[in-house]
Protein backbone atom coordinates (compact mmCIF):
# COMPACT_ATOMS: atom_id res chain seq x y z
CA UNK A 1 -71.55 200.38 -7.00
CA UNK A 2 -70.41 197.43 -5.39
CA UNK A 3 -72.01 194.85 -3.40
CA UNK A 4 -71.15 195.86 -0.37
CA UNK A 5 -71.85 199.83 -1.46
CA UNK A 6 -75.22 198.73 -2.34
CA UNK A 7 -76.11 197.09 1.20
CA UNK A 8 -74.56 199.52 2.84
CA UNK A 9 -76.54 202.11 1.42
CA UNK A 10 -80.38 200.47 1.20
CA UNK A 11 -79.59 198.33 4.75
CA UNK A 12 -81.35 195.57 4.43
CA UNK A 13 -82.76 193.08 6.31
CA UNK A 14 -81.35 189.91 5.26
CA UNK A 15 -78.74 189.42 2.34
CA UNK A 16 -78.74 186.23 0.22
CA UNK A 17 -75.72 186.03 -1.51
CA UNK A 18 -74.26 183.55 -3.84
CA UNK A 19 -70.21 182.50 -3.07
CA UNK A 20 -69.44 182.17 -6.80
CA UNK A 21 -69.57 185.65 -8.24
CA UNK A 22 -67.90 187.11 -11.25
CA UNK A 23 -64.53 187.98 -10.20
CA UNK A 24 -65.20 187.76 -6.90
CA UNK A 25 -65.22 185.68 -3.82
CA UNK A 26 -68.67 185.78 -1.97
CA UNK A 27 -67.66 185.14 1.59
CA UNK A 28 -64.72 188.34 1.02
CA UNK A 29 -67.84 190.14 -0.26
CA UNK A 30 -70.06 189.32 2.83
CA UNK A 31 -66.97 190.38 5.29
CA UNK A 32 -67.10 193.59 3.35
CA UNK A 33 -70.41 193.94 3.75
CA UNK A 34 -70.81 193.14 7.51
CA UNK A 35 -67.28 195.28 8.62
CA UNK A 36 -69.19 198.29 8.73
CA UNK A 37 -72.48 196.88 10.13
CA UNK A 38 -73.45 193.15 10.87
CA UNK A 39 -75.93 191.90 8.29
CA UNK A 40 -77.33 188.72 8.15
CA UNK A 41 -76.35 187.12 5.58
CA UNK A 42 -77.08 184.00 3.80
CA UNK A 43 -74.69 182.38 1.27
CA UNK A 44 -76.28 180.30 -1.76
CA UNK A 45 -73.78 177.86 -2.78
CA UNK A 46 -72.78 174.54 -4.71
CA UNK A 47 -69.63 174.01 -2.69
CA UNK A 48 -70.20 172.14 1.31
CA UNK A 49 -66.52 171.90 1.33
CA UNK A 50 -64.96 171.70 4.92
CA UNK A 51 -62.92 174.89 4.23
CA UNK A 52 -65.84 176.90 2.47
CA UNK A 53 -67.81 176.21 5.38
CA UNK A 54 -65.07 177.16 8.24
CA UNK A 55 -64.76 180.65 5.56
CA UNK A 56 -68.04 180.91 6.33
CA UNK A 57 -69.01 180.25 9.94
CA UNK A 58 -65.38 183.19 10.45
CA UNK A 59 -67.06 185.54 8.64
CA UNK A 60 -70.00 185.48 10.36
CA UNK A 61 -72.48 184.07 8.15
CA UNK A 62 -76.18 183.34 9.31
CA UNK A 63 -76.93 180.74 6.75
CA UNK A 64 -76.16 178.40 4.12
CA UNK A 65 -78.52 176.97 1.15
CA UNK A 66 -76.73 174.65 -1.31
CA UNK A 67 -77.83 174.98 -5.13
CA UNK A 68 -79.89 174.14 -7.06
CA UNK A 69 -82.21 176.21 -4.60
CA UNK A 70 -85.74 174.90 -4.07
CA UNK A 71 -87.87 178.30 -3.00
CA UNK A 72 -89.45 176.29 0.05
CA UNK A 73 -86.16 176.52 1.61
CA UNK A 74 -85.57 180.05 1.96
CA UNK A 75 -88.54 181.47 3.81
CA UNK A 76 -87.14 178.91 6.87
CA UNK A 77 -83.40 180.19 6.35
CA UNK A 78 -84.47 183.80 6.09
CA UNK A 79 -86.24 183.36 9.40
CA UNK A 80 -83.33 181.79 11.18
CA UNK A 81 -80.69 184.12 9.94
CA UNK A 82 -82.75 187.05 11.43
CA UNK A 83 -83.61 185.06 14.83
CA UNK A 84 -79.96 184.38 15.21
CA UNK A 85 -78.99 187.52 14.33
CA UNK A 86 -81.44 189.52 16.30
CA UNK A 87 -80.14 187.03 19.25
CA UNK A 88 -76.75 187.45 19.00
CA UNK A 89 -77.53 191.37 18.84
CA UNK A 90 -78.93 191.41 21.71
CA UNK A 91 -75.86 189.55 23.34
CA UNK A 92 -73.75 191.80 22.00
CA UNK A 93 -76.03 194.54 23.69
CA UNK A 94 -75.74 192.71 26.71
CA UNK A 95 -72.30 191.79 26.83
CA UNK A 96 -71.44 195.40 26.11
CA UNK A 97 -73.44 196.77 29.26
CA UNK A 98 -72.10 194.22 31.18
CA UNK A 99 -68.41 195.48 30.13
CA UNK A 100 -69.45 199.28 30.93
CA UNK A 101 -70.54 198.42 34.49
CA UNK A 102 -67.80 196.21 35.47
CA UNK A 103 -65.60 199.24 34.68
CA UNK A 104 -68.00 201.57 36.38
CA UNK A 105 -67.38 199.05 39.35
CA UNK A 106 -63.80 198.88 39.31
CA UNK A 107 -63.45 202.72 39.36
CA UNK A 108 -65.76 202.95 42.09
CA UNK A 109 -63.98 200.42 44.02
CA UNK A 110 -60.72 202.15 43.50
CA UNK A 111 -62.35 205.61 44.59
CA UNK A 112 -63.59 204.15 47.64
CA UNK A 113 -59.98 202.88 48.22
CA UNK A 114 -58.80 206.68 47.71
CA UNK A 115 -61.18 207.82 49.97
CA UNK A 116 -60.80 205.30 52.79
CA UNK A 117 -57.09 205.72 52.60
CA UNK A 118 -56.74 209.01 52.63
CA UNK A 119 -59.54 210.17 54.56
CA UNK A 120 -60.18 207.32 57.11
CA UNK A 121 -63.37 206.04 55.87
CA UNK A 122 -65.01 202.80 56.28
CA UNK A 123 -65.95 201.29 52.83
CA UNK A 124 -69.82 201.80 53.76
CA UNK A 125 -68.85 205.70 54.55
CA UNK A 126 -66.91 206.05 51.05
CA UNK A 127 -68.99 204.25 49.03
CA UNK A 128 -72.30 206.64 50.64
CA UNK A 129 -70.20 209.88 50.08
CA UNK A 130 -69.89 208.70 46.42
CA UNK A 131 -73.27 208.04 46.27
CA UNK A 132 -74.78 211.15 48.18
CA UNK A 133 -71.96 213.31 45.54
CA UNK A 134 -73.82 211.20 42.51
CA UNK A 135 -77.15 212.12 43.66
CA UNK A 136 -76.63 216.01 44.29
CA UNK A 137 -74.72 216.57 41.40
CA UNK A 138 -77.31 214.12 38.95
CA UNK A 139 -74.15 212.56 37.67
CA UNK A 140 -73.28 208.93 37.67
CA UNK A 141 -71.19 207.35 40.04
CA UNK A 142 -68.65 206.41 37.74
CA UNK A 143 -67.94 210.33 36.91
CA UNK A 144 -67.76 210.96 40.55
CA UNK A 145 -65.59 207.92 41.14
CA UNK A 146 -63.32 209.32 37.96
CA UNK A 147 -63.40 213.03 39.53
CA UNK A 148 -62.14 211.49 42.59
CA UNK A 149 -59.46 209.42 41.10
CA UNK A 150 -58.08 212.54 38.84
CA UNK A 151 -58.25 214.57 41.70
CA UNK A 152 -56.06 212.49 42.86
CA UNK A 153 -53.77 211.45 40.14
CA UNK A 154 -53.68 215.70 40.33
CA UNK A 155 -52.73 216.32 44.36
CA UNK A 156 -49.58 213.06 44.18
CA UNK A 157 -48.15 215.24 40.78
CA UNK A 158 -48.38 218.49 42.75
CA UNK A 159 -46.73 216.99 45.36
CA UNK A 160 -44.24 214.71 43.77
């Protein structure tokens, strides 16, 4: 088993990996390993070449120790690799909610559109139909906004 077989199957916490493996390439082996789930992972190294490094910081490394390794180096890059990874995690996390609600938004604000245009209502009076609908039926807005819209879509084909 490979490398990246092996993390992927024990998950662990932090990978320290060397860039100079046996028929291999170490940064490739790290991109392998994070495609299916970021790691962070630490490269050991004798090369602080410019291009090494920009290899590096694309694939998403969380650290870099040059060799000869002295052991009172790694407990500090272990720690920061996980901080930074736990950080950027959580922006991810974030940055993905955000996404979901600015669509939940848009479709919302194009349902209210629907609604005021073909039915005469004021923004406030579509948006608290939507809302009221959302709270009766115990179904986000963003389904009712996306019933509306298909409903829609539906009636101008039936028509057309």
């Amino acid at each position: 088993m490979g490398a990246a077989g092996l993390v992927g199957a024990k998950t662990p916490d932090v990978v320290l990996m060397a860039v100079g493996l046996r028929d291999l390439d170490g940064i490739s082996v790290a991109q392998q390993i994070m495609a299916p789930q970021p790691t962070p992972i630490i490269l050991l190294t004798s090369r602080c070449d410019a291009g090494t490094i920009r290899r590096a910081v694309a694939a998403g490394i969380m650290g870099y120790l040059l060799k000869p390794l002295r052991a009172e180096e790694l407990p500090a890059a272990i720690e920061l690799a996980l901080v930074r990874f736990h950080e950027l995690a959580a922006l991810r996390y974030e940055n993905g909610n955000l996404k979901r609600t600015l669509e939940a938004r848009k479709l919302i604000e194009k349902a209210k559109g629907l609604l005021m245009e073909q039915s005469g209502y004021t923004e406030a009076e579509a948006f608290s139909l939507i809302k009221r609908e959302s709270m009766n039926l115990r179904r986000p807005m963003k389904e009712i906004a996306e019933a509306l819209i298909l409903s829609e879509a539906v009636s101008r084909r039936g028509k057309g």
